[in-house]
Every structure is written in structure tokens, then in C-alpha cells.
C-alpha atoms as a PDB file:
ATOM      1  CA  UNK A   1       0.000   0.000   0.000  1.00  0.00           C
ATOM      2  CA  UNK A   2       1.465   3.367  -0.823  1.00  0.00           C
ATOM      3  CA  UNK A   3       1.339   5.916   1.576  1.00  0.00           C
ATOM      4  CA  UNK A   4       0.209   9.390   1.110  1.00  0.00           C
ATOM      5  CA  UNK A   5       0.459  10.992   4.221  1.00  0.00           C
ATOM      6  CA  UNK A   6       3.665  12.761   5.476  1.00  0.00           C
ATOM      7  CA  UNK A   7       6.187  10.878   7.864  1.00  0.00           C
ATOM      8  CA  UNK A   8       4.680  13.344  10.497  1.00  0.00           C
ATOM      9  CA  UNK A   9       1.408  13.233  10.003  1.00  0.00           C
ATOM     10  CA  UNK A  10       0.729  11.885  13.350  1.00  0.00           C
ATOM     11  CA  UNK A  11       2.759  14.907  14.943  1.00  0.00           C
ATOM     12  CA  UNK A  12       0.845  17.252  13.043  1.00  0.00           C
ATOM     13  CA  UNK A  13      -2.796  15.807  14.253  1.00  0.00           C
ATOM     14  CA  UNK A  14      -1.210  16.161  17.909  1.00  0.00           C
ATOM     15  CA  UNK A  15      -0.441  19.828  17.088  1.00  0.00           C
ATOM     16  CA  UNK A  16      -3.927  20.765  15.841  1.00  0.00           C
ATOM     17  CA  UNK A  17      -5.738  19.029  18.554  1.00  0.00           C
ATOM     18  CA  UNK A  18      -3.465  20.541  20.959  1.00  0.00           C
ATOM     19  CA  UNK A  19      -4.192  23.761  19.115  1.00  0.00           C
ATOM     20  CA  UNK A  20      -7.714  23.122  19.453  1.00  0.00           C
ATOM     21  CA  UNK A  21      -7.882  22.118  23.303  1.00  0.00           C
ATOM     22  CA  UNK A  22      -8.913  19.026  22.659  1.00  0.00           C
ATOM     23  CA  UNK A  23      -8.220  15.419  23.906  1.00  0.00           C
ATOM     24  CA  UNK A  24      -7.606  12.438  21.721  1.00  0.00           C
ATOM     25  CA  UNK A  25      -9.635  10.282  23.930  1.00  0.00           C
ATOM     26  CA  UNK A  26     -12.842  12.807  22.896  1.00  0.00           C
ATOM     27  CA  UNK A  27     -11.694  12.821  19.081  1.00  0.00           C
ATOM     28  CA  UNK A  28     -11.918   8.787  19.545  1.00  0.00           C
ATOM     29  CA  UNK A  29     -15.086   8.834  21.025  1.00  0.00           C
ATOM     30  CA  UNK A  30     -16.233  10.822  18.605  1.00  0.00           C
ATOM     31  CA  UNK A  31     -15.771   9.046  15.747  1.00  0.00           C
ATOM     32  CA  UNK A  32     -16.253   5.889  17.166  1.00  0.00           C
ATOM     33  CA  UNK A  33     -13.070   4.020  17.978  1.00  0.00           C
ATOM     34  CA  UNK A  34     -10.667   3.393  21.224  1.00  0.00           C
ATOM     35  CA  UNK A  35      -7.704   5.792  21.869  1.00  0.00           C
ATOM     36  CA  UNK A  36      -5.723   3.344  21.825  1.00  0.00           C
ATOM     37  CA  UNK A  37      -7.074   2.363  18.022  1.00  0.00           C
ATOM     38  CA  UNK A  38      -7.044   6.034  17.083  1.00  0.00           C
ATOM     39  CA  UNK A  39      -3.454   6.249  18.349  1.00  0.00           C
ATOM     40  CA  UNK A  40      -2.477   3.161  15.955  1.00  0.00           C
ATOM     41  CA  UNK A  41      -3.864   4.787  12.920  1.00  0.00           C
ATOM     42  CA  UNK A  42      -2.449   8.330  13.416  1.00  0.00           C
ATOM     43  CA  UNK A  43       1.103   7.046  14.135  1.00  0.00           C
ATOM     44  CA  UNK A  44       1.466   3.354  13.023  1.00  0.00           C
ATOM     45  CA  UNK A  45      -0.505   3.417  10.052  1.00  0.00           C
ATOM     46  CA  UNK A  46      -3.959   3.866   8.611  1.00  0.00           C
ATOM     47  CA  UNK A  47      -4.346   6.897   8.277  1.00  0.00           C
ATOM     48  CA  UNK A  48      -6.704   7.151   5.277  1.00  0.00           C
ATOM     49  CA  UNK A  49      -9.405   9.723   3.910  1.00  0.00           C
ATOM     50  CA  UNK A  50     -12.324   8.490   5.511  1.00  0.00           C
ATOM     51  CA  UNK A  51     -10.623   8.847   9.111  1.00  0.00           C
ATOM     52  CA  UNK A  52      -8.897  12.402   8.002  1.00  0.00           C
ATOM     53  CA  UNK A  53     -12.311  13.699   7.379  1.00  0.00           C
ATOM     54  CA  UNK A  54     -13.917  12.625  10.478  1.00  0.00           C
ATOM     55  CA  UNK A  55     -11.242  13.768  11.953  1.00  0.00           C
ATOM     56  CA  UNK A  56     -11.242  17.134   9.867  1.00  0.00           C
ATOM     57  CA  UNK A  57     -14.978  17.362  11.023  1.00  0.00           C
ATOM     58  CA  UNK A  58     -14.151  17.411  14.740  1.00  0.00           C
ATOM     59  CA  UNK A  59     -11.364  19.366  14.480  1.00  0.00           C
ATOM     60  CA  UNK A  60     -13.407  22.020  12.990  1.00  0.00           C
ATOM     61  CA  UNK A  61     -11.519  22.498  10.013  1.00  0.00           C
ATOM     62  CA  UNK A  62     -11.994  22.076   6.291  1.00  0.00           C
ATOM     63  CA  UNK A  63     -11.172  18.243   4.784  1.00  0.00           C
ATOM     64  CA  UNK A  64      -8.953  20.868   2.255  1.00  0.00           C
ATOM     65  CA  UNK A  65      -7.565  22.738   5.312  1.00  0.00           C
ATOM     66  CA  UNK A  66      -6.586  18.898   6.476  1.00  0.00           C
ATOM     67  CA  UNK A  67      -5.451  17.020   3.829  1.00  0.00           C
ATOM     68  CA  UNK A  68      -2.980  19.981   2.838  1.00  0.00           C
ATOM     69  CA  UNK A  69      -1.735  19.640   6.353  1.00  0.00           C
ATOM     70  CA  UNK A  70      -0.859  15.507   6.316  1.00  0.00           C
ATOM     71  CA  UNK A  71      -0.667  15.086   2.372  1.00  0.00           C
ATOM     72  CA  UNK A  72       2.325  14.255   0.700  1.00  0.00           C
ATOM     73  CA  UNK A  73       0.717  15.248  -2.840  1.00  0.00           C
ATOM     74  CA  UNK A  74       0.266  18.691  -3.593  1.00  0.00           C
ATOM     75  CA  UNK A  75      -2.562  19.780  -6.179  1.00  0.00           C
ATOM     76  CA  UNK A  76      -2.426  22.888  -7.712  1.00  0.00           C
END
């Protein structure tokens, strides 16, 4: 499977739900899944579109907003 998310992509979800005041335990919750699975995707791996947008949702910023954060394409 080829990856499309930066190496950091799970450092850059910390940041913004730091930024946000948020805890990943709520973000979890949220969307359905334990911490402890949420944790696995973000840094280990499966990290795909469908979790970036839930993700997006919660952290109250655009899917676009998002994606150019983690992405390692760039569409211009």
C-alpha cells in the first residue's frame, strides 16, 4: 500500500488538537473508535481519507484545510 500521508502526520494531528484544546480520547469517542485504536492509525498506520475527514470534522476544520496539512501530494 502506498502511503500518502507525510512521515509526520501523526505529529501534526497532535499539534492541531493541541491547538484546538482538545483530547484524543474525545476525538476517539467521537468518531467511534478506542484511543488506543485512534493512536495506531495516526502514528502506526492507517491513516486514510475516511478517518482524516472525520477527523477534519471534529477538528473544525476544512477536509482541504486537512489534507494539505498531512498530504504528501500537492494539487495545484
Amino acid at each position: 500500500m502506498v502511503s500518502v500521508t507525510k512521515d509526520n502526520a501523526g505529529e501534526i494531528f497532535d499539534e492541531l488538537v493541541k491547538e484546538k484544546g482538545l483530547k484524543k480520547t474525545f476525538i476517539a469517542k467521537k468518531i467511534g473508535v478506542s484511543p488506543q485504536t485512534l493512536n495506531t492509525k495516526i502514528h502506526h498506520g492507517g491513516f486514510d481519507a475516511d478517518l482524516a475527514f472525520k477527523v477534519a470534522k471534529i477538528l473544525a476544520i476544512t477536509f482541504d484545510e486537512y489534507k494539505l496539512r498531512i498530504s504528501k501530494i500537492i494539487v495545484k
